[in-house]
PDB file of N, CA and C in Angstrom:
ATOM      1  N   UNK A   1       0.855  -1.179   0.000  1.00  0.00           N
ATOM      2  CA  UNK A   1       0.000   0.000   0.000  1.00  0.00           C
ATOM      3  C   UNK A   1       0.897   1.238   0.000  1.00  0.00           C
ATOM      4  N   UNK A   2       0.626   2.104  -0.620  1.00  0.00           N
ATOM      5  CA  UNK A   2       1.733   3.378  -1.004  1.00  0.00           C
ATOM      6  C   UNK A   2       0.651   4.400   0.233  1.00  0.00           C
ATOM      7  N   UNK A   3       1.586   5.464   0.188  1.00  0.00           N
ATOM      8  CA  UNK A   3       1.281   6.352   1.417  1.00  0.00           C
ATOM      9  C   UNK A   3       0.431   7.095   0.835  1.00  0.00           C
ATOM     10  N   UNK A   4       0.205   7.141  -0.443  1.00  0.00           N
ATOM     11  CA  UNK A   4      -0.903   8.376  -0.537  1.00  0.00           C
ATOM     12  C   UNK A   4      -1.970   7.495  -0.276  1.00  0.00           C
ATOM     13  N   UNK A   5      -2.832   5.824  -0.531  1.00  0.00           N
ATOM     14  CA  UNK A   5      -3.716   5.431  -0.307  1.00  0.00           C
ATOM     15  C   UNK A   5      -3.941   5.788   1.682  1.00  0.00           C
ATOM     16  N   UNK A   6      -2.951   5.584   2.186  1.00  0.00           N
ATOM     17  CA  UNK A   6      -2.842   5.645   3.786  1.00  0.00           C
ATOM     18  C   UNK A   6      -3.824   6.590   3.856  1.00  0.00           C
ATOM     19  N   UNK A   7      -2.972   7.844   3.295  1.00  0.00           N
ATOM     20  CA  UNK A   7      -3.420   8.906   3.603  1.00  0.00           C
ATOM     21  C   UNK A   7      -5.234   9.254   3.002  1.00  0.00           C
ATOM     22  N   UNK A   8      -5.156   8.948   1.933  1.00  0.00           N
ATOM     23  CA  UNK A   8      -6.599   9.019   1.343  1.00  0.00           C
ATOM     24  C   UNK A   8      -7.392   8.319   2.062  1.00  0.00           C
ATOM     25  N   UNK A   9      -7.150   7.176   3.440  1.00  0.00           N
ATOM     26  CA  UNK A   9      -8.039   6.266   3.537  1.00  0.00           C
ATOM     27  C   UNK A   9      -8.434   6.393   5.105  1.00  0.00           C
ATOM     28  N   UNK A  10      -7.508   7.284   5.624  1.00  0.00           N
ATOM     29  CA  UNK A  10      -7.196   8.346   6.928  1.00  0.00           C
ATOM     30  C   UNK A  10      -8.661   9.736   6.562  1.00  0.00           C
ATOM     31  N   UNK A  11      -7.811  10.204   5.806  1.00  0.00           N
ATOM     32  CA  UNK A  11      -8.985  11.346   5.279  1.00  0.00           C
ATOM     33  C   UNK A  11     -10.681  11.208   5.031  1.00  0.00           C
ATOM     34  N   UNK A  12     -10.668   9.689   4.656  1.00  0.00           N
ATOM     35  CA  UNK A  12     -12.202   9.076   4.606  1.00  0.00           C
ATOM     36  C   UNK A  12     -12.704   8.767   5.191  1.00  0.00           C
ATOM     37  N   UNK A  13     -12.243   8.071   6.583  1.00  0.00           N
ATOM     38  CA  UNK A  13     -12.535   7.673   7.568  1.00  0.00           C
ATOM     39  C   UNK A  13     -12.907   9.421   8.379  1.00  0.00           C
ATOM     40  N   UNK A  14     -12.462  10.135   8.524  1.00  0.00           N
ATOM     41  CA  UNK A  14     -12.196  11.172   9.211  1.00  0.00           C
ATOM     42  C   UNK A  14     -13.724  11.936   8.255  1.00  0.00           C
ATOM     43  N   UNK A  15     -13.785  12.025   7.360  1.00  0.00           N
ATOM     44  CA  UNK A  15     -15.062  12.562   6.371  1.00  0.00           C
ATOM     45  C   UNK A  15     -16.131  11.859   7.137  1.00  0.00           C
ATOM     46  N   UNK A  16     -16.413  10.435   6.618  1.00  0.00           N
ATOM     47  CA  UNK A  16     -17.207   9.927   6.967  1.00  0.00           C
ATOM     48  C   UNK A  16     -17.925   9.927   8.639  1.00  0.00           C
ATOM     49  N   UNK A  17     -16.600   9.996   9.269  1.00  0.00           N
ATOM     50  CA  UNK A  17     -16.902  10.767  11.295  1.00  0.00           C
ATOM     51  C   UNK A  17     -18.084  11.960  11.254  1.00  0.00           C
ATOM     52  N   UNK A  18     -17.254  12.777   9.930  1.00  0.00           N
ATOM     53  CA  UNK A  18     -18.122  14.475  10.432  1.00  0.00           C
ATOM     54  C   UNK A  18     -19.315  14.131   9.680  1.00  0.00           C
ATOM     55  N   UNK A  19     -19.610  13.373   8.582  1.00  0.00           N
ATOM     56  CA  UNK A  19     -20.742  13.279   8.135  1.00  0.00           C
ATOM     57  C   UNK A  19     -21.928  12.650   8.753  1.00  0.00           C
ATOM     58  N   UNK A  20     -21.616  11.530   9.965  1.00  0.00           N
ATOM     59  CA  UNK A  20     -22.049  11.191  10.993  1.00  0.00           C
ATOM     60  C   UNK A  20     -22.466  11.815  12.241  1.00  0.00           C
ATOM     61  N   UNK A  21     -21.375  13.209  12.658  1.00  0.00           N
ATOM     62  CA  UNK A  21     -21.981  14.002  13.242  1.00  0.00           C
ATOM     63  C   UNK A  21     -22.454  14.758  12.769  1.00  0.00           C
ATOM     64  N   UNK A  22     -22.452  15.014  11.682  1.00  0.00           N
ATOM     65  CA  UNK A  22     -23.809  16.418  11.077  1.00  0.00           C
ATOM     66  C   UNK A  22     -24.894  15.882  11.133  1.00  0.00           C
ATOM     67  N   UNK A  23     -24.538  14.554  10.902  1.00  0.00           N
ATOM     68  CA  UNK A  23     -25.883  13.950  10.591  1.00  0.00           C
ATOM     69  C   UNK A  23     -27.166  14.039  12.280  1.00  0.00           C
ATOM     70  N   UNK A  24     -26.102  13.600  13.111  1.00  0.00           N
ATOM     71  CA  UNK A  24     -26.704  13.287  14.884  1.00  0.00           C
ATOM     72  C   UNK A  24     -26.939  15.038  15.303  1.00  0.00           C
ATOM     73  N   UNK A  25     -25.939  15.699  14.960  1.00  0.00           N
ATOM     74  CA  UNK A  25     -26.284  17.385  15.299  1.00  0.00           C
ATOM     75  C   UNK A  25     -27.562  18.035  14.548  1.00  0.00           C
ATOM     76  N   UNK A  26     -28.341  16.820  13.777  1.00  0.00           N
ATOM     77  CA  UNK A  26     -29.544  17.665  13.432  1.00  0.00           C
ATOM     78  C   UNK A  26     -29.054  18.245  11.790  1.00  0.00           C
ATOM     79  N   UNK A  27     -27.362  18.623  11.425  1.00  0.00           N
ATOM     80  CA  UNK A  27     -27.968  19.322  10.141  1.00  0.00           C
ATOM     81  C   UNK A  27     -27.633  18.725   8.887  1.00  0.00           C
ATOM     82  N   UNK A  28     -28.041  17.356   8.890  1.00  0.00           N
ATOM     83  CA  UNK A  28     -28.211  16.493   7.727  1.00  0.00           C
ATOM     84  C   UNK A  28     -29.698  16.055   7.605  1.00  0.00           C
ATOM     85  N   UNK A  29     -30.256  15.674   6.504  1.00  0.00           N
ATOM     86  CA  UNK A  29     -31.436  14.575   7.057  1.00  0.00           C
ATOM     87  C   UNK A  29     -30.470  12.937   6.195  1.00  0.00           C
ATOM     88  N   UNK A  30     -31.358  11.882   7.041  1.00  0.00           N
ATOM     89  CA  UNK A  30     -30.875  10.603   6.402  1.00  0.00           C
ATOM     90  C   UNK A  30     -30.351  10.472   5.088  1.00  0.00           C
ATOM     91  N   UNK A  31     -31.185  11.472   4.223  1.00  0.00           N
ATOM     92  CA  UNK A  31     -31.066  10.549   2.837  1.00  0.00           C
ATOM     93  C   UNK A  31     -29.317  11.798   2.742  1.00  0.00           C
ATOM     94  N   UNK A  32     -29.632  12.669   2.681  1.00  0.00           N
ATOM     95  CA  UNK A  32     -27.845  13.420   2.958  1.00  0.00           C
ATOM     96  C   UNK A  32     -26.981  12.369   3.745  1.00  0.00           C
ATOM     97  N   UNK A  33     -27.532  11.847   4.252  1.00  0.00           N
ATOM     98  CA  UNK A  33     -26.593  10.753   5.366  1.00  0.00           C
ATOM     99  C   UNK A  33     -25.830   9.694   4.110  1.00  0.00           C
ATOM    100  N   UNK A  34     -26.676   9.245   3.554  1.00  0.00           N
ATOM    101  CA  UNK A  34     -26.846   7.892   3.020  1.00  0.00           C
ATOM    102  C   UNK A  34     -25.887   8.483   2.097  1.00  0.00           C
ATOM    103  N   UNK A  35     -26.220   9.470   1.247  1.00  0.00           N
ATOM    104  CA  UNK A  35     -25.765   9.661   0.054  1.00  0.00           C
ATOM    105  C   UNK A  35     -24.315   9.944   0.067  1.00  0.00           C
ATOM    106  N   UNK A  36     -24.038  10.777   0.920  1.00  0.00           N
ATOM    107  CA  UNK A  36     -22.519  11.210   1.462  1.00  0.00           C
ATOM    108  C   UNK A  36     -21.809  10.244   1.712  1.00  0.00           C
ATOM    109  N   UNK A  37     -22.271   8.998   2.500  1.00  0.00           N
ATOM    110  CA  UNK A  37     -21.222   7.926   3.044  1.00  0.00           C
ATOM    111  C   UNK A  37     -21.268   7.160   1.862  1.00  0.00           C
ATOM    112  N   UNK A  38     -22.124   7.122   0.925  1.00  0.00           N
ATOM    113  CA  UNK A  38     -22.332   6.093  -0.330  1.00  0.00           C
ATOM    114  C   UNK A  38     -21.070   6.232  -1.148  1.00  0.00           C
ATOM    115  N   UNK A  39     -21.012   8.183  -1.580  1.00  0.00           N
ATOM    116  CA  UNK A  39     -19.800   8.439  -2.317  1.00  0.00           C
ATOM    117  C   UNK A  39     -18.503   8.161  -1.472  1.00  0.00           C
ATOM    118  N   UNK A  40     -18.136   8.403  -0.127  1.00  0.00           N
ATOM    119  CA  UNK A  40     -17.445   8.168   0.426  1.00  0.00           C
ATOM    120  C   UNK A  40     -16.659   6.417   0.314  1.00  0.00           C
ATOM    121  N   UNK A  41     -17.783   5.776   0.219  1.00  0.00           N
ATOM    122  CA  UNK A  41     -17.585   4.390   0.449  1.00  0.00           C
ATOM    123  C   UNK A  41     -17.407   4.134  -0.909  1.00  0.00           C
ATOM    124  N   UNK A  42     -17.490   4.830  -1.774  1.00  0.00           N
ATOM    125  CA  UNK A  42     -16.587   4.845  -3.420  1.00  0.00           C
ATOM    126  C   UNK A  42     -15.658   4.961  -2.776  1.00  0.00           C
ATOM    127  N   UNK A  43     -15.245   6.194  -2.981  1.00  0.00           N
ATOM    128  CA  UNK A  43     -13.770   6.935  -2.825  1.00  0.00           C
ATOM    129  C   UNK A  43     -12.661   6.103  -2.120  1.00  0.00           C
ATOM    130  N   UNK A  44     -13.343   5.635  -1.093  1.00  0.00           N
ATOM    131  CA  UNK A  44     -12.585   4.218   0.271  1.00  0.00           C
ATOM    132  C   UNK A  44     -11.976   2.854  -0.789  1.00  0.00           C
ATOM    133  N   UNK A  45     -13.372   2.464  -1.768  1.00  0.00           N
ATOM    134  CA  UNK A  45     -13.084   1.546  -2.458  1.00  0.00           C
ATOM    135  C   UNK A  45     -11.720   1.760  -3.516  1.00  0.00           C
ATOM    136  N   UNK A  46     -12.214   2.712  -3.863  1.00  0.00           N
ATOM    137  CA  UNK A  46     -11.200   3.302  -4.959  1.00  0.00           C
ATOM    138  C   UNK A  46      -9.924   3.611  -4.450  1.00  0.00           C
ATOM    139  N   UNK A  47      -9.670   4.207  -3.290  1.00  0.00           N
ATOM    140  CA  UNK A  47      -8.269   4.229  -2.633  1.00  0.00           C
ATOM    141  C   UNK A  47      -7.640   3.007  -2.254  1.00  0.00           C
ATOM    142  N   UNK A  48      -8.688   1.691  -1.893  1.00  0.00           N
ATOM    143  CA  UNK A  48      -8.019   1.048  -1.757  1.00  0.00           C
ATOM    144  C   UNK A  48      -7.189   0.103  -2.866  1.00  0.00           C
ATOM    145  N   UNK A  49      -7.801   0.291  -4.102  1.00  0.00           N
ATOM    146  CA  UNK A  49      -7.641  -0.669  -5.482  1.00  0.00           C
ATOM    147  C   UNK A  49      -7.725   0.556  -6.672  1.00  0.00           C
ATOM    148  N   UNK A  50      -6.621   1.312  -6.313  1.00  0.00           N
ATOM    149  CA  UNK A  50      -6.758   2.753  -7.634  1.00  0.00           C
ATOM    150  C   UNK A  50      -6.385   2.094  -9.101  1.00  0.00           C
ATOM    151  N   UNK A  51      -5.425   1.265  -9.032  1.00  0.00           N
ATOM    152  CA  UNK A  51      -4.835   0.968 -10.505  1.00  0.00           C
ATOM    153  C   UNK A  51      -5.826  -0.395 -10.813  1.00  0.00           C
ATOM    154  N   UNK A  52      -6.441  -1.046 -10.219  1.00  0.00           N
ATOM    155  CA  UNK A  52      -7.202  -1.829 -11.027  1.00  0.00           C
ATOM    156  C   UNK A  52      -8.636  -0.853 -10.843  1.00  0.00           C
ATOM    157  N   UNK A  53      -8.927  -0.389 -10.359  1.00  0.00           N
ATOM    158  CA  UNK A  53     -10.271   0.299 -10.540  1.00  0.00           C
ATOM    159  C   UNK A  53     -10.133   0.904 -12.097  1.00  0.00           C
ATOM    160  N   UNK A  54      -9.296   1.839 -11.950  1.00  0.00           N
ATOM    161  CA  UNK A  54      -8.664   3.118 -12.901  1.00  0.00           C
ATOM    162  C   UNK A  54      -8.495   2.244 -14.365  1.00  0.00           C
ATOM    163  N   UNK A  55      -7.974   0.954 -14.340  1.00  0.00           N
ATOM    164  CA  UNK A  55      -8.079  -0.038 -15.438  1.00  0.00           C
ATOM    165  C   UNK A  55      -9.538  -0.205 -15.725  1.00  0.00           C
ATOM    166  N   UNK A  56     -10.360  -0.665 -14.994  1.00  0.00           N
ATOM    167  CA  UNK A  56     -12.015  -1.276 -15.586  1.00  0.00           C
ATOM    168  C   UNK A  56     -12.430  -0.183 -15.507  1.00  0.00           C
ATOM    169  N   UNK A  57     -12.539   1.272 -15.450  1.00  0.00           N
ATOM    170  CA  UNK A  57     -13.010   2.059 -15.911  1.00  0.00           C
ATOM    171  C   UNK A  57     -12.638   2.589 -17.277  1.00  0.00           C
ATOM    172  N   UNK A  58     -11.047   2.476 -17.268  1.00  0.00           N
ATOM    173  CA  UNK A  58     -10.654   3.383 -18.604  1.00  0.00           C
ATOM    174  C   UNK A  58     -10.464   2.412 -19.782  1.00  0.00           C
ATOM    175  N   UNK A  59     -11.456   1.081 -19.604  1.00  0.00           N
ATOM    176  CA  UNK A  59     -11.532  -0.255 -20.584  1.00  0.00           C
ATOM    177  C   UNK A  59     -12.794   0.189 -20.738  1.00  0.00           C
ATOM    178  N   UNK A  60     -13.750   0.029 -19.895  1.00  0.00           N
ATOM    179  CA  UNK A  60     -15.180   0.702 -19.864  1.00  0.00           C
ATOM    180  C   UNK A  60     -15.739   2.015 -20.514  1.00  0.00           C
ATOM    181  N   UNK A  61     -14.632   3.147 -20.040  1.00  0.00           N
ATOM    182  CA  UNK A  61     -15.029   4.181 -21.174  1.00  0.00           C
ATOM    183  C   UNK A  61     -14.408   4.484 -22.439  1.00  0.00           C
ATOM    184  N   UNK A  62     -13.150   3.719 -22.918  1.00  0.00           N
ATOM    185  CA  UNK A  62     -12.342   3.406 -24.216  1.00  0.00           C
ATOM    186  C   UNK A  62     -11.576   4.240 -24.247  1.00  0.00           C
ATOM    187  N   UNK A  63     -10.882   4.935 -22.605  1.00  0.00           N
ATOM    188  CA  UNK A  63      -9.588   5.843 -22.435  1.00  0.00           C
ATOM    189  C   UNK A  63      -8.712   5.490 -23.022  1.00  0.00           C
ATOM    190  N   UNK A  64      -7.735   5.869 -22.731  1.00  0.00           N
ATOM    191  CA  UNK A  64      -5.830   5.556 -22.620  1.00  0.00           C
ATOM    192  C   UNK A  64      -5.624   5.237 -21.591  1.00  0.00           C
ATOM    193  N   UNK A  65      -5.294   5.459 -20.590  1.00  0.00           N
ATOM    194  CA  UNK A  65      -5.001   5.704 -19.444  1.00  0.00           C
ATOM    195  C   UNK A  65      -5.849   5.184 -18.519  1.00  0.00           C
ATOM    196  N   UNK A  66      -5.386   4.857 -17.082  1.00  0.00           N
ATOM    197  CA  UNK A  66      -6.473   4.689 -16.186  1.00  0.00           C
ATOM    198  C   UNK A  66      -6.904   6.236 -15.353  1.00  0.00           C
ATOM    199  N   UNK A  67      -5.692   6.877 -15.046  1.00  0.00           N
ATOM    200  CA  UNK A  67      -5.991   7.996 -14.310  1.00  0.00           C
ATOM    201  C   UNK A  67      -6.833   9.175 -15.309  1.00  0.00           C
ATOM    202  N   UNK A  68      -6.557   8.955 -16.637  1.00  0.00           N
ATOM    203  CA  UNK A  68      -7.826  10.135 -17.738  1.00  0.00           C
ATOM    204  C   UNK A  68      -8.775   9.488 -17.380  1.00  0.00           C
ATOM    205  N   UNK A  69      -9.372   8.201 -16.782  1.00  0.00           N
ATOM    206  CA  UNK A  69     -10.955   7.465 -16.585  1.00  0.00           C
ATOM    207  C   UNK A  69     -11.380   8.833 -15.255  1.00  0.00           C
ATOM    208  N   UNK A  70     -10.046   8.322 -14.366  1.00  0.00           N
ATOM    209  CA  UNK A  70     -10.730   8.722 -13.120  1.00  0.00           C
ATOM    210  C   UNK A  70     -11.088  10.169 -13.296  1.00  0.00           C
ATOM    211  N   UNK A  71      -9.979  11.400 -14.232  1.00  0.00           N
ATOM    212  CA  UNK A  71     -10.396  12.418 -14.290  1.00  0.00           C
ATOM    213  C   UNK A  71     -11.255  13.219 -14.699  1.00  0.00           C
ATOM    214  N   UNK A  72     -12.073  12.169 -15.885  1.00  0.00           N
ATOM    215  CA  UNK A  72     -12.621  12.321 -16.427  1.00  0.00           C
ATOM    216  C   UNK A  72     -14.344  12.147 -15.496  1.00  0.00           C
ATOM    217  N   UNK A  73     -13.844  11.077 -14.557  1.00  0.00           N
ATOM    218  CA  UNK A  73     -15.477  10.922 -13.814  1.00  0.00           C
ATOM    219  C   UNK A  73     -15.621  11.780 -12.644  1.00  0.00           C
ATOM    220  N   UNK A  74     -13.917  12.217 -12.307  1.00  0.00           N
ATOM    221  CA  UNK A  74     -14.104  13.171 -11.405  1.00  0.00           C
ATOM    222  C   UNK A  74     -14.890  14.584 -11.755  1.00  0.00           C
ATOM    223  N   UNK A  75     -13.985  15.156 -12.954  1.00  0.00           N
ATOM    224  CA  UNK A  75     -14.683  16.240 -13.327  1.00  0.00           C
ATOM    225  C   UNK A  75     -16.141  16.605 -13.539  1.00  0.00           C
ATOM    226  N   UNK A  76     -16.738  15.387 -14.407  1.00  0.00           N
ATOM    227  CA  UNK A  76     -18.318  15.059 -14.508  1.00  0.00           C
ATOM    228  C   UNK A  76     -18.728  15.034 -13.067  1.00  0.00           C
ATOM    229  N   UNK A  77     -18.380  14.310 -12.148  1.00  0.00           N
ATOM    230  CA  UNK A  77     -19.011  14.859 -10.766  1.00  0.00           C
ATOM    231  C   UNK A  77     -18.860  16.004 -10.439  1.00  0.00           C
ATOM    232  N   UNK A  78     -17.811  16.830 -10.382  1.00  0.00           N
ATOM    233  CA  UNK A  78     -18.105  17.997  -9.706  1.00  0.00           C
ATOM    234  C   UNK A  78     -18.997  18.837 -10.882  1.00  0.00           C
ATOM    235  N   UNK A  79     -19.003  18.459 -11.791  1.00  0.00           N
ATOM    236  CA  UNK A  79     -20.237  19.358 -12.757  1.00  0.00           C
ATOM    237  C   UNK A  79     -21.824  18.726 -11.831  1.00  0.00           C
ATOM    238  N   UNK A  80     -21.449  17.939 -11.573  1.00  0.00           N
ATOM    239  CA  UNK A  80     -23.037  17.401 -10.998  1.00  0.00           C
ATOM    240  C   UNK A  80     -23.370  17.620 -10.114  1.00  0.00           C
ATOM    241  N   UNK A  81     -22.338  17.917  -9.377  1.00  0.00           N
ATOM    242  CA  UNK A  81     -22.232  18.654  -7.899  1.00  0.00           C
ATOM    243  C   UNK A  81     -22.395  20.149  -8.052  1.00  0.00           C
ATOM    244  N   UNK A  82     -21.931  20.559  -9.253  1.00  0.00           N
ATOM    245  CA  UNK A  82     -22.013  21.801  -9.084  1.00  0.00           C
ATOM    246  C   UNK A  82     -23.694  22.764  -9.590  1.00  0.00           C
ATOM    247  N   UNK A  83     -24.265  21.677 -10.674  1.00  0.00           N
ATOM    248  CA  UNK A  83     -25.329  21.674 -11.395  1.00  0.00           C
ATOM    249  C   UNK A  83     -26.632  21.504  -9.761  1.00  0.00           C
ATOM    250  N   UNK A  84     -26.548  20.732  -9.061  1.00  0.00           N
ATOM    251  CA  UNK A  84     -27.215  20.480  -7.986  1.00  0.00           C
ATOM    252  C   UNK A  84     -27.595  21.325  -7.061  1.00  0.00           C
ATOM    253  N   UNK A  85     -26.044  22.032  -6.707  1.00  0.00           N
ATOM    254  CA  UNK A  85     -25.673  23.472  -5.700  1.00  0.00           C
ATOM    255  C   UNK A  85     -26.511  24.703  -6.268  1.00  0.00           C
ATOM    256  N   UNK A  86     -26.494  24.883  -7.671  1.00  0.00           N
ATOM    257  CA  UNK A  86     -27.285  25.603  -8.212  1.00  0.00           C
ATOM    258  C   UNK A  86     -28.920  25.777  -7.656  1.00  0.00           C
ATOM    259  N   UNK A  87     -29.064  24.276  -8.584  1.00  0.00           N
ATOM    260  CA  UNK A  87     -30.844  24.381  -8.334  1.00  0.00           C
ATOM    261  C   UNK A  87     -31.043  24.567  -6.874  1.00  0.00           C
ATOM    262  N   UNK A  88     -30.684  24.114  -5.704  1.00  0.00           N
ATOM    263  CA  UNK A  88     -30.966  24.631  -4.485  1.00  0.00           C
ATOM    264  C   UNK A  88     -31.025  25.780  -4.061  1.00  0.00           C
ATOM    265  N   UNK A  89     -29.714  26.452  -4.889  1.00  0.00           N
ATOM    266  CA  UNK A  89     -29.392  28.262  -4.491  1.00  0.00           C
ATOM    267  C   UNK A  89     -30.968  28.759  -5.236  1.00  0.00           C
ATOM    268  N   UNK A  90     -30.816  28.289  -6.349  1.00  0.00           N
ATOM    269  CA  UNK A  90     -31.987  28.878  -7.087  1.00  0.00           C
ATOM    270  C   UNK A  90     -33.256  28.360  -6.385  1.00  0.00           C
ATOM    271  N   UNK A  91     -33.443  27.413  -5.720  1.00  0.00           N
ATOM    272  CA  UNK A  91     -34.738  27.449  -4.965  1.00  0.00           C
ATOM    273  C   UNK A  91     -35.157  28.256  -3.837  1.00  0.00           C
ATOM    274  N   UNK A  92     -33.872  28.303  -3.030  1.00  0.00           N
ATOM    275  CA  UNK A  92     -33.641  28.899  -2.001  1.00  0.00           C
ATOM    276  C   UNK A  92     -34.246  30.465  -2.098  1.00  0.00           C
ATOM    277  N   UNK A  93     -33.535  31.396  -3.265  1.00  0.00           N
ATOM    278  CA  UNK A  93     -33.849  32.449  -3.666  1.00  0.00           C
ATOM    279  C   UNK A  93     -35.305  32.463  -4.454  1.00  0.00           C
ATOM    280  N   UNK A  94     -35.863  31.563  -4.915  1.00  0.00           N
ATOM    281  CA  UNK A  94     -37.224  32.136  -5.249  1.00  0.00           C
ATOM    282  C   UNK A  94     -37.987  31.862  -3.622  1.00  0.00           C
ATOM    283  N   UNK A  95     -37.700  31.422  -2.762  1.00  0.00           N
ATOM    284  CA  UNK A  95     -38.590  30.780  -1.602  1.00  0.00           C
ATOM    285  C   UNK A  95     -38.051  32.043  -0.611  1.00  0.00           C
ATOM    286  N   UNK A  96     -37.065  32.984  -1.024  1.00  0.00           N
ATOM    287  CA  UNK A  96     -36.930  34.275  -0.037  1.00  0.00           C
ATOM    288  C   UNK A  96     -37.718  34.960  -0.695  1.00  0.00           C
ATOM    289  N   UNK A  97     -37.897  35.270  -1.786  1.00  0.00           N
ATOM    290  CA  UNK A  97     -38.392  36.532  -2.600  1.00  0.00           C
ATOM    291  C   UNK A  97     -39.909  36.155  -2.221  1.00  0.00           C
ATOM    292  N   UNK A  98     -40.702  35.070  -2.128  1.00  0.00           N
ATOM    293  CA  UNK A  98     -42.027  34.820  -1.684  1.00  0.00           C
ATOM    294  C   UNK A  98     -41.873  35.129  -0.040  1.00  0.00           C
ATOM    295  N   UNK A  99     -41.250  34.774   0.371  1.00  0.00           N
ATOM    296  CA  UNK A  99     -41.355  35.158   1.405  1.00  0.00           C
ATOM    297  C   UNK A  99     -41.226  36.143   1.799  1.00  0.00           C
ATOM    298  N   UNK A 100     -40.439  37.303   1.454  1.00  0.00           N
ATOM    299  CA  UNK A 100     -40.523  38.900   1.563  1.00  0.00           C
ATOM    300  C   UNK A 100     -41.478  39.421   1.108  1.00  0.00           C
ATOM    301  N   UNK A 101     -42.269  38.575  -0.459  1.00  0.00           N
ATOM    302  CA  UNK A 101     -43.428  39.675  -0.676  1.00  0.00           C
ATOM    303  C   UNK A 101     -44.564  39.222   0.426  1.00  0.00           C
ATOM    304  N   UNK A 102     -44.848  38.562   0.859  1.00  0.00           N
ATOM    305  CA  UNK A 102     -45.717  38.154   1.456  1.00  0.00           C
ATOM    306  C   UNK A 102     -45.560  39.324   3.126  1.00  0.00           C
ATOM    307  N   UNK A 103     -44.110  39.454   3.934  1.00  0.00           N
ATOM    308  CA  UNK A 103     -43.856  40.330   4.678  1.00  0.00           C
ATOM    309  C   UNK A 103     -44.187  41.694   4.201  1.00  0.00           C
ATOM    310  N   UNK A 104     -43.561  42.042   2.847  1.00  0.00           N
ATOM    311  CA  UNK A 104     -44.272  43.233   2.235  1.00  0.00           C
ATOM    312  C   UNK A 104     -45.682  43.742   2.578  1.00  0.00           C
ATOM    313  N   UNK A 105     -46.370  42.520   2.277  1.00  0.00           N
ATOM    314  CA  UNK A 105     -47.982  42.668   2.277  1.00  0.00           C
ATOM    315  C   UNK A 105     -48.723  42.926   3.761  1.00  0.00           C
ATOM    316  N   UNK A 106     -48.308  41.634   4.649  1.00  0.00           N
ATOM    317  CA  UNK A 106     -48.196  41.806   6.018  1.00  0.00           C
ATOM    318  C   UNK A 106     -48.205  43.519   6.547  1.00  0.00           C
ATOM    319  N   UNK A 107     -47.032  43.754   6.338  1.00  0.00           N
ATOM    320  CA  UNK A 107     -46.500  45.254   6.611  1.00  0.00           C
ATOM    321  C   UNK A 107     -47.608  46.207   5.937  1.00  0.00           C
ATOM    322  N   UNK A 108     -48.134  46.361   4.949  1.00  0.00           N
ATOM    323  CA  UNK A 108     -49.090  46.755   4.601  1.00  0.00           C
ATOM    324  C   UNK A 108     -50.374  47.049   5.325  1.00  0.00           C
ATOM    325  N   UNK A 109     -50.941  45.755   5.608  1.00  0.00           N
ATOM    326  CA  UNK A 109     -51.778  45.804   5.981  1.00  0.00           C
ATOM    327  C   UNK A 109     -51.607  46.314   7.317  1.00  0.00           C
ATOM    328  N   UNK A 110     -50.707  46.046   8.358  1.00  0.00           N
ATOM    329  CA  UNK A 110     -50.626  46.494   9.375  1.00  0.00           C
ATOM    330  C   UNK A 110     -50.268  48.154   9.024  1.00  0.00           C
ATOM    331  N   UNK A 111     -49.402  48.940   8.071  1.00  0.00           N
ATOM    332  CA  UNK A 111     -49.942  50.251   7.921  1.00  0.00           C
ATOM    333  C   UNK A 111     -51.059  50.723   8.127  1.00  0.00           C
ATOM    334  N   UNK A 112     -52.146  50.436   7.610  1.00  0.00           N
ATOM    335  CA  UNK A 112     -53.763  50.619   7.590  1.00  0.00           C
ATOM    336  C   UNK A 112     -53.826  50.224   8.351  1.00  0.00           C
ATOM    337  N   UNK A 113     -53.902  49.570   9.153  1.00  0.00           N
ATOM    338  CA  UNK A 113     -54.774  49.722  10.489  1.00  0.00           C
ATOM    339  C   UNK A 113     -54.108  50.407  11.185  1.00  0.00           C
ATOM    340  N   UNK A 114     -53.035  50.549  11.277  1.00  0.00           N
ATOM    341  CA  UNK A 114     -52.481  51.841  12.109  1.00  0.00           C
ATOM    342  C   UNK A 114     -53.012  53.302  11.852  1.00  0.00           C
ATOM    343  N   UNK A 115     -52.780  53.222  10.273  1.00  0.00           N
ATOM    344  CA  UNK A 115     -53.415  54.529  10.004  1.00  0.00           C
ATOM    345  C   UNK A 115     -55.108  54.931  10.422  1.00  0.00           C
ATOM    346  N   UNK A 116     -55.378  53.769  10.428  1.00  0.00           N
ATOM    347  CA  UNK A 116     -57.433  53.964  10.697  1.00  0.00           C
ATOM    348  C   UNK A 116     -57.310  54.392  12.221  1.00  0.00           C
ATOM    349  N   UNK A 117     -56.076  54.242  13.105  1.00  0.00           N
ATOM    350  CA  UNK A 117     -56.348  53.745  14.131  1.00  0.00           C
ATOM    351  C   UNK A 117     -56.103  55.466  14.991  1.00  0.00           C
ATOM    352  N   UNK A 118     -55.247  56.062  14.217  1.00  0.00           N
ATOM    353  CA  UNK A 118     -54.425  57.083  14.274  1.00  0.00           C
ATOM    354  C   UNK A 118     -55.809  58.017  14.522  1.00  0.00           C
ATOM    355  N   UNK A 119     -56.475  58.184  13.235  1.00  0.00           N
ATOM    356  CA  UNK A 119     -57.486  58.451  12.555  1.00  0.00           C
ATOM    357  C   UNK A 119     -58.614  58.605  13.769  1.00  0.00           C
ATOM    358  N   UNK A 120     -58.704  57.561  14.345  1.00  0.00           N
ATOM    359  CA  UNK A 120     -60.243  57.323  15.216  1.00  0.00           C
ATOM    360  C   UNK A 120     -59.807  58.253  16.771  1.00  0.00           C
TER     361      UNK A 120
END
């Protein structure tokens, strides 16, 4: 075993800890649980068997190389990761903007009755 797997397999173990406590501290739900240790428990696999993994992938996708397989699936993940981060931001922000107009309105209405109230 070469020291960078050590180290990669140190680092996963140590991931997989905090993903366990986010998970018990309330700010995961399960399926974030599941999904996180799932890729993790790639990554574990893959550190432990890089050059035959890196082979049946880069036979599988008709690379050169084994490490162009892996870079190649790495990169596509973080596009998927990054494509994902999006739609949330973007949900996130239409679900403030409803929610401010709606405070908008609130606020409104409580103007008027202040003003009627002023009034009487």
């Amino acid at each position: 075993m070469y020291t960078i797997q050590l180290i990669a397999i140190i680092v996963l173990i140590w991931m997989a800890g905090v993903v366990v406590y986010q998970y018990y501290k309330k700010h995961f739900e399960i399926f974030e649980l599941v999904t996180w240790l799932f890729f993790i428990g790639i990554l574990f696999i893959i550190a432990l068997e890089p050059v035959k993994i890196s082979m049946e992938i880069k036979d599988l996708l008709g690379l050169g190389r084994g490490l162009d397989a892996l870079l190649v699936l790495g990169i596509g993940g973080s596009y998927l990761l990054l494509f994902k981060l999006y739609l949330e931001i973007d949900r996130l922000e239409r679900e403030i903007t409803t929610l401010t107009r709606k405070i908008t309105f609130k606020f409104d209405e409580i103007e008027e009755v202040l003003k009627k109230d002023r009034k009487q």
